[in-house]
Protein backbone atom coordinates (compact mmCIF):
# COMPACT_ATOMS: atom_id res chain seq x y z
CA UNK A 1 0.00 0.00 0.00
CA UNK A 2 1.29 3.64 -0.59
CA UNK A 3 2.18 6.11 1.62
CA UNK A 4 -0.46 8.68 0.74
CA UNK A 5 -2.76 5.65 1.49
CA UNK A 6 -2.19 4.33 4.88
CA UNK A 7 -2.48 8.13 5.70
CA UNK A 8 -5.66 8.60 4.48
CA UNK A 9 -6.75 5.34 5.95
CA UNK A 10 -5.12 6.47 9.60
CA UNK A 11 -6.88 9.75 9.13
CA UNK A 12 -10.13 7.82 8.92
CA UNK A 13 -9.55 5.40 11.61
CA UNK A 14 -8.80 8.65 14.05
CA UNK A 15 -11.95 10.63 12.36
CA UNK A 16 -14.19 7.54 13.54
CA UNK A 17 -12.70 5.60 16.75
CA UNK A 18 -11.65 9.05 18.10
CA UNK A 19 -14.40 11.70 17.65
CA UNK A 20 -17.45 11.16 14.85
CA UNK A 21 -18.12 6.96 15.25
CA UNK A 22 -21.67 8.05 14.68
CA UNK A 23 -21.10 9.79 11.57
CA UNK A 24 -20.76 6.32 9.52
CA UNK A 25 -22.99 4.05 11.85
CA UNK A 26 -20.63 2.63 14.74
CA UNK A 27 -20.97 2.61 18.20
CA UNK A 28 -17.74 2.23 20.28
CA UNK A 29 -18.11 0.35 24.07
CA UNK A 30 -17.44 2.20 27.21
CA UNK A 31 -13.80 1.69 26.62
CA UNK A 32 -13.41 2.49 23.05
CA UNK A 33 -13.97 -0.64 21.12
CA UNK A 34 -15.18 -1.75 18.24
CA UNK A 35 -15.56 -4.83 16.14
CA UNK A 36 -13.45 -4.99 13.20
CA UNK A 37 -15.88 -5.75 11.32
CA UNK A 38 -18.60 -3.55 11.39
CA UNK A 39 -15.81 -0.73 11.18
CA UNK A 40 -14.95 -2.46 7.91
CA UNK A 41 -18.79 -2.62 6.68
CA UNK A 42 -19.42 0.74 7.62
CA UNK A 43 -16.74 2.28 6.23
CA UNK A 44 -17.40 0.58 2.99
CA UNK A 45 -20.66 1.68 3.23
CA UNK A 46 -20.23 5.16 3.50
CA UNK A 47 -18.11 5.35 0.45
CA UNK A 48 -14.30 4.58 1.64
CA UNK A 49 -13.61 0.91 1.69
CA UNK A 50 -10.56 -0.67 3.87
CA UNK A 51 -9.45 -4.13 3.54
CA UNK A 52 -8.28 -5.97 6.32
CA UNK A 53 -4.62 -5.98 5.19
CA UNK A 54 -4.96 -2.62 4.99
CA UNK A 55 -6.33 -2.02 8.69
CA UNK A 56 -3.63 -3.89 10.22
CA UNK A 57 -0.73 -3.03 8.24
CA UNK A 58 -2.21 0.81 9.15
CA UNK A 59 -2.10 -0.39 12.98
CA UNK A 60 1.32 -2.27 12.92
CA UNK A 61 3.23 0.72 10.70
CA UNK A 62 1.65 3.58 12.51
CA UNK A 63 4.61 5.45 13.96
CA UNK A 64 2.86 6.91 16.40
CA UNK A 65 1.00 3.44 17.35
CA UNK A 66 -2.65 5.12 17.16
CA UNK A 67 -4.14 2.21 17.78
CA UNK A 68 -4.85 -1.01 19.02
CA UNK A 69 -6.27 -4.47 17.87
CA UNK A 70 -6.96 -6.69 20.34
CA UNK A 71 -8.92 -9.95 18.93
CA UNK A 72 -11.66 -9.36 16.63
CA UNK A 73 -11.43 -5.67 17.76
CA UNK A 74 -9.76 -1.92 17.44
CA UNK A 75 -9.54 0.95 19.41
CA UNK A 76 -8.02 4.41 19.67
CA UNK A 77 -5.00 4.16 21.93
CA UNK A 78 -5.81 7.60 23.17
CA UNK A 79 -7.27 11.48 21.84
CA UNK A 80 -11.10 10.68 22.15
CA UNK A 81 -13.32 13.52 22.28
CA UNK A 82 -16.00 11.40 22.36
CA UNK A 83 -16.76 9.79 25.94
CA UNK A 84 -15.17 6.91 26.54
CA UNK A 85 -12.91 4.90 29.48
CA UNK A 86 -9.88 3.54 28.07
CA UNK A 87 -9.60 1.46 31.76
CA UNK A 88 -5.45 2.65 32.31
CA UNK A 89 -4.53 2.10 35.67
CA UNK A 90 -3.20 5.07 37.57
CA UNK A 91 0.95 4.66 37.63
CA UNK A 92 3.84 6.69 38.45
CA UNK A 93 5.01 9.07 35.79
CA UNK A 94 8.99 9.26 35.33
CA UNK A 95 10.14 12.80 36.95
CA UNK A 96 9.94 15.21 33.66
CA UNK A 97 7.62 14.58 30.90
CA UNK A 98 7.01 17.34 27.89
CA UNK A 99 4.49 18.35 26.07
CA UNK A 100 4.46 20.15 22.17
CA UNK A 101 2.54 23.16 21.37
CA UNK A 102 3.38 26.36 19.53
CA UNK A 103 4.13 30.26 20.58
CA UNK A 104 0.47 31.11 20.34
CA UNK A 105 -0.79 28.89 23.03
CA UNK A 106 1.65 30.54 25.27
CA UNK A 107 -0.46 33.24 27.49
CA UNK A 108 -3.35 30.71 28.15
CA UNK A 109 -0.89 28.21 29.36
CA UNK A 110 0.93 30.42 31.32
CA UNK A 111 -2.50 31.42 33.06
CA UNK A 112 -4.41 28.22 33.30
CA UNK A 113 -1.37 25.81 32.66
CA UNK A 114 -2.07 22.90 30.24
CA UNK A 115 -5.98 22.07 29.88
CA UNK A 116 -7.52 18.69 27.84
CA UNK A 117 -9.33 21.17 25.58
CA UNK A 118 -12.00 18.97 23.40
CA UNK A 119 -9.90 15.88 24.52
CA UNK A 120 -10.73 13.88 28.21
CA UNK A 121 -6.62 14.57 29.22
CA UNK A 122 -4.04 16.58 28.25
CA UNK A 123 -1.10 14.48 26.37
CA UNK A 124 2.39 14.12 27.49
CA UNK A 125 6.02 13.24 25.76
CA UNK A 126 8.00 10.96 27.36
CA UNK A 127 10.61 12.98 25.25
CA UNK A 128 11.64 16.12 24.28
CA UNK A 129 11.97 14.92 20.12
CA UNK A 130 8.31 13.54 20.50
CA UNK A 131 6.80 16.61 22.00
CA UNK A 132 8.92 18.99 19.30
CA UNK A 133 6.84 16.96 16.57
CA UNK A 134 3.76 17.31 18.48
CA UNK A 135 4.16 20.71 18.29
CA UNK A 136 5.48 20.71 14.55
CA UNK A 137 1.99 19.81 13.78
CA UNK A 138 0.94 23.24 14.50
CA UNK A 139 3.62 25.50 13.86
CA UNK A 140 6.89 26.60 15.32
CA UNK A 141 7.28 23.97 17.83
CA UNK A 142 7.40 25.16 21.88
CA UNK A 143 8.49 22.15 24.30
CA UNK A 144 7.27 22.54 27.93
CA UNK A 145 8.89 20.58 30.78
CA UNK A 146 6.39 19.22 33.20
CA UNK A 147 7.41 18.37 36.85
CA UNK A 148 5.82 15.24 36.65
CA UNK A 149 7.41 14.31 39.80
CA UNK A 150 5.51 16.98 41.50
CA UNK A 151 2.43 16.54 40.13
CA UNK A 152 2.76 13.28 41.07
CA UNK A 153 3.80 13.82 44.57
CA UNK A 154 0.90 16.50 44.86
CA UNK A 155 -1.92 13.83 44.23
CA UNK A 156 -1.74 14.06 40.37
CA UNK A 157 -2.66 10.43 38.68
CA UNK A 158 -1.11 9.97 35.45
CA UNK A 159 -2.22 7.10 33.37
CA UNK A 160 -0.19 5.67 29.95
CA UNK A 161 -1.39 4.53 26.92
CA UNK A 162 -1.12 1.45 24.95
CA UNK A 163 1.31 4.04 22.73
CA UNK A 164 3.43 5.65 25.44
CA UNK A 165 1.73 8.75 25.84
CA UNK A 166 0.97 9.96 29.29
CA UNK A 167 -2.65 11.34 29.97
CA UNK A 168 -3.21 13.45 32.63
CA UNK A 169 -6.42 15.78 33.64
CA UNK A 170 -4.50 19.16 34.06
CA UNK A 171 -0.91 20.46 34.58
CA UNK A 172 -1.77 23.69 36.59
CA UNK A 173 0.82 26.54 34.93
CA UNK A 174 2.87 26.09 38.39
CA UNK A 175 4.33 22.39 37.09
CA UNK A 176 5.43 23.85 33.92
CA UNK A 177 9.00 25.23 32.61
CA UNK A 178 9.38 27.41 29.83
CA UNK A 179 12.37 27.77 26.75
CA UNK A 180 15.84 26.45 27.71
CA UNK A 181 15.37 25.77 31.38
CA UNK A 182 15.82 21.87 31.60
């Protein structure tokens, strides 16, 4: 399969397990899941067909590991807007974790720290290269350094997904270091 392909397919898959299942028919469970299947039907139903090679070679090749098949089913590893449970246990964080973003964010962060937004958690780097893509997404990439040792100590729970990315309800601006300071 192309490139331009399993992007377009990925970009699907994160349309539909993340934020609009409704939009071609599926219903995820309380914890994200669907079955393979009806993904597949529906999908080919509403006009954009995916073949089963196609979904898992999109899963296993996905740099970023989006997602997750687990028997007959798939989820989003993490980024729902729509309400779901992805079940992570609460675990310790390592001491610094980062997070990407861009120059324009900058006053709201420094005022209200780092919110979930239209997401249920706000998305953390185990390292700085991650979080400078992150943020490449957008723009001139900013990293943040989060005490996640702090947070942690101060009752914070961090959870981690199935791709390495740590979820977290808030980092209040007080956890967070700005530019060079390590």
């Amino acid at each position: 399969m192309d490139e331009r392909r399993l992007v377009r397919v990925s970009k699907y898959l994160a349309k539909h397990l993340r934020h609009q299942p409704e939009r071609i028919g599926i219903e995820l469970d309380a914890h994200g899941w669907v079955d393979i299947d009806a993904l597949l039907t529906a999908a080919a139903s509403h006009g954009f067909p995916i073949s089963r090679g196609e979904l898992e070679q999109v899963v296993a090749d996905n740099d970023k590991r989006r997602y997750v098949i687990e028997g007959d089913r798939i989820r989003a590893s993490q980024g729902h807007s729509v309400p779901v449970d992805l079940d992570l246990p609460v675990v310790e964080p390592p001491p610094i974790l980062y997070h990407g973003t861009v120059a324009r964010n900058a006053a709201a962060i420094r005022a209200e720290g780092l919110r979930p937004m239209a997401r249920h958690h706000v998305h953390l780097s185990p390292d700085r290269e991650t979080a400078t893509r992150v943020g490449a997404r957008r723009g001139k990439p900013v990293v943040l350094v989060v005490d996640a040792a702090a947070m942690h100590a101060a009752g914070r729970h961090f959870r981690v997904s199935a791709n390495g990315v740590w979820l977290v309800d808030h980092v209040p601006p007080y956890f967070i270091r700005w530019g060079s300071d390590r």
